[in-house]
N, C-alpha and C. Protein backbone atom coordinates (compact mmCIF):
# COMPACT_ATOMS: atom_id res chain seq x y z
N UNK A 1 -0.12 -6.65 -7.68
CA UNK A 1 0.24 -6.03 -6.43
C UNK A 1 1.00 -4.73 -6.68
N UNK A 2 2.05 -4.89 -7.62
CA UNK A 2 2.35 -3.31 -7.61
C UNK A 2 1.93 -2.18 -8.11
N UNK A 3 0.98 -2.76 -8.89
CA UNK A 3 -0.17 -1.64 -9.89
C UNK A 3 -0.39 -0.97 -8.65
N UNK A 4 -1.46 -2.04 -7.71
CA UNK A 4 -2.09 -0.86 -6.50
C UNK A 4 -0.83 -0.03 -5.80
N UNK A 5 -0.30 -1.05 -5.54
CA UNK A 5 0.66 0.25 -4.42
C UNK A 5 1.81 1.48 -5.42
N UNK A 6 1.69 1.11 -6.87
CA UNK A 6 1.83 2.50 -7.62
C UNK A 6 0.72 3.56 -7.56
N UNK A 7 -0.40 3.07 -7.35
CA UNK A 7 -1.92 3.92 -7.54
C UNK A 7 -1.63 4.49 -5.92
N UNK A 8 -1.73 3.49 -5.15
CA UNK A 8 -1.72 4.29 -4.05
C UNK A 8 -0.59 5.59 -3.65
N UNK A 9 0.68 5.40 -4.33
CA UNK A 9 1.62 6.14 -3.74
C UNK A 9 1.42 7.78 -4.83
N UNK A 10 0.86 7.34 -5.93
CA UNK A 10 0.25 8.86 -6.77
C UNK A 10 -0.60 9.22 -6.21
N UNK A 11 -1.57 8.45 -5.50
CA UNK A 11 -2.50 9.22 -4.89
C UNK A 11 -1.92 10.25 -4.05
N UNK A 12 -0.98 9.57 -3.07
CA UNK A 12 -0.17 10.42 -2.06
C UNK A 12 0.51 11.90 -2.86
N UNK A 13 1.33 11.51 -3.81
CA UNK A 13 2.07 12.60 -4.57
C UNK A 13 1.16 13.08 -4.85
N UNK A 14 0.18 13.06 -5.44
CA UNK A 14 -0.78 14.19 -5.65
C UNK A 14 -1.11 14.84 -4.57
N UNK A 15 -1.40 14.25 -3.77
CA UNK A 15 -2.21 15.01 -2.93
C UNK A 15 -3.53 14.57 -2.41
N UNK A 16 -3.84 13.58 -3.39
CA UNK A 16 -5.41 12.95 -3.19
C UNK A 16 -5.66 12.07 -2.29
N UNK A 17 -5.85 12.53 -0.81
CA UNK A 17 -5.74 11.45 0.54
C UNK A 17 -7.09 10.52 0.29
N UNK A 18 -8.14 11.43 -0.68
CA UNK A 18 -9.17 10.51 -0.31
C UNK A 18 -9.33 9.25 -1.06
N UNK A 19 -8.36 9.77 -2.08
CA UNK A 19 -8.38 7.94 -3.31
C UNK A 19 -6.96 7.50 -2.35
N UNK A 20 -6.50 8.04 -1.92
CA UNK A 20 -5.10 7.58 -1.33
C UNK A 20 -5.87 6.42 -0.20
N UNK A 21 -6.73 7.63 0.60
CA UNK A 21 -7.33 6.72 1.67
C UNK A 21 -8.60 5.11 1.09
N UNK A 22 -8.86 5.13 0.16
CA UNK A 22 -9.93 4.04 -0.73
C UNK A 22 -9.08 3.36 -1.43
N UNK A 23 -7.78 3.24 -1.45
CA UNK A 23 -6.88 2.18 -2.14
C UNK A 23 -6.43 1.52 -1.43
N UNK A 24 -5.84 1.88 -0.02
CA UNK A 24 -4.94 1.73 0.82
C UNK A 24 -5.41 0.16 1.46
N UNK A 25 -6.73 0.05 1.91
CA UNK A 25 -6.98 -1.63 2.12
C UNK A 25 -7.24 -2.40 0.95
N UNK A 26 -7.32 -1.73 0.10
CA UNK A 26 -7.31 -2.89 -1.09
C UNK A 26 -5.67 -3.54 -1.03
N UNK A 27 -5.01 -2.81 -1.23
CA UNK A 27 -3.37 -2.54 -1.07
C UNK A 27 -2.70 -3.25 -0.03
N UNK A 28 -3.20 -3.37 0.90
CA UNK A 28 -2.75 -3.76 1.86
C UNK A 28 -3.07 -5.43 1.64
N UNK A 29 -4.76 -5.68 1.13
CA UNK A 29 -5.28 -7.04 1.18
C UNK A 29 -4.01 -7.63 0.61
N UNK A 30 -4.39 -7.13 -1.03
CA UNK A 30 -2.64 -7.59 -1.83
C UNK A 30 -1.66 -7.85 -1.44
N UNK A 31 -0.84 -7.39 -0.95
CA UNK A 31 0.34 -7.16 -0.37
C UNK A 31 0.41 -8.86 0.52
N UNK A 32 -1.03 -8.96 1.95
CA UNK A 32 -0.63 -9.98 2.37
C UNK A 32 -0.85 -10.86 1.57
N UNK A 33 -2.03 -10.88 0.82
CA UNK A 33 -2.38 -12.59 -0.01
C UNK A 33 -1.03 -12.55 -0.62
N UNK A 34 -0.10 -12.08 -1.10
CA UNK A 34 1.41 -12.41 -2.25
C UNK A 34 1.97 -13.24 -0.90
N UNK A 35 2.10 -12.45 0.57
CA UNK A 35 2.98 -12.98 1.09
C UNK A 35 2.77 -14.28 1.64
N UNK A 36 1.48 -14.31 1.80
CA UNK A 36 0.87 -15.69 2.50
C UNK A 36 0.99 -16.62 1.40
N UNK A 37 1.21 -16.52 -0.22
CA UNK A 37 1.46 -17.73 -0.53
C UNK A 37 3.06 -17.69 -1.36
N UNK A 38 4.04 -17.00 -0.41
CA UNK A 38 5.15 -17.17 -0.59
C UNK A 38 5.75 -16.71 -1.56
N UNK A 39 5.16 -15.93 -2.43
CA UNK A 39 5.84 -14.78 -3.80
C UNK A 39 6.68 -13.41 -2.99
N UNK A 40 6.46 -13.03 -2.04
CA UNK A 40 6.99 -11.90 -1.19
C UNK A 40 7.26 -12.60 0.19
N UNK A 41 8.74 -12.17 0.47
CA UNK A 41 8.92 -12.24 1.57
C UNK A 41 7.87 -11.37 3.11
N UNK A 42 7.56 -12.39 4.18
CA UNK A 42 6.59 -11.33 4.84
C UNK A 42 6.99 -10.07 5.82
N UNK A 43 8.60 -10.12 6.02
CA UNK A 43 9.14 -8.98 6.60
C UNK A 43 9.00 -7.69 5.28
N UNK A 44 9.21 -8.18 3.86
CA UNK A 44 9.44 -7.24 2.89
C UNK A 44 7.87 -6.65 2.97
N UNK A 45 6.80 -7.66 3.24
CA UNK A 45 5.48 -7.10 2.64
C UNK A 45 5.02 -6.49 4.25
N UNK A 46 5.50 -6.70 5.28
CA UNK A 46 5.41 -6.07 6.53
C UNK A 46 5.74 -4.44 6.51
N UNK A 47 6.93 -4.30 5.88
CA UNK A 47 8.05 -3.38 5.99
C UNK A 47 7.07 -2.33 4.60
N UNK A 48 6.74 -2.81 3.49
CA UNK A 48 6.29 -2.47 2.24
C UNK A 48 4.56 -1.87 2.99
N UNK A 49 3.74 -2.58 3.52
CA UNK A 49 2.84 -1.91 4.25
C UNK A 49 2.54 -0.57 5.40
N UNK A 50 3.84 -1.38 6.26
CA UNK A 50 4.21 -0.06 6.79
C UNK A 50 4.09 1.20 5.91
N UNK A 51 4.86 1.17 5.49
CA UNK A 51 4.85 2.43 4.75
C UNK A 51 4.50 3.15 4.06
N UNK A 52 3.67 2.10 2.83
CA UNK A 52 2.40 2.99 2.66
C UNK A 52 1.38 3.67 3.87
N UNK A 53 1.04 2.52 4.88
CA UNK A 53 0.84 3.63 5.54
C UNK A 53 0.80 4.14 5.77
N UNK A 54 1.73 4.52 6.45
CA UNK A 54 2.24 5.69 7.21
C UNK A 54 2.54 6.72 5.73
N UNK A 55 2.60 6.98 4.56
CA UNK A 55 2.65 7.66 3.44
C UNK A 55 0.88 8.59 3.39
N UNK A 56 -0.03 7.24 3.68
CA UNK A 56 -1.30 7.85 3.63
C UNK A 56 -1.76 8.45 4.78
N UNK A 57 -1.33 8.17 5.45
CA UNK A 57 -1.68 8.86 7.10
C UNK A 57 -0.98 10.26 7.09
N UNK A 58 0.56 10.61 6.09
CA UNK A 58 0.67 12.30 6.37
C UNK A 58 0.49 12.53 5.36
N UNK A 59 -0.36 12.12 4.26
CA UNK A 59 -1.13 13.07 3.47
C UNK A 59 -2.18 13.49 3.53
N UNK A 60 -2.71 12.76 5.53
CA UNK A 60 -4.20 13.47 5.75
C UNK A 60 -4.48 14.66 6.18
């Protein structure tokens, strides 16, 4: 899980919305499967999604 959302957030620092934008639901899938079986809290992986989001959305 944090591999992707390191990949995703270089994508952002770079600049590269369009690998930014082709990671971002993989990233997201991750994020819930950890929380749905209780390795991540789901406000943390709520809060942790958010924001990638919203990271890839103003690098469009």
């Amino acid at each position: 899980m944090r591999t992707i959302i390191k990949k995703v957030r270089l994508a952002v620092a770079a600049g590269d919305s369009a690998e930014a934008n082709r990671l971002l639901p993989e990233a997201l899938t991750k994020i819930a499967r950890v929380a749905s079986r209780g390795a991540l809290h789901r406000n943390t992986a709520a809060r942790t999604i958010s924001r990638l989001t919203r990271a890839v959305n103003k690098a469009k």
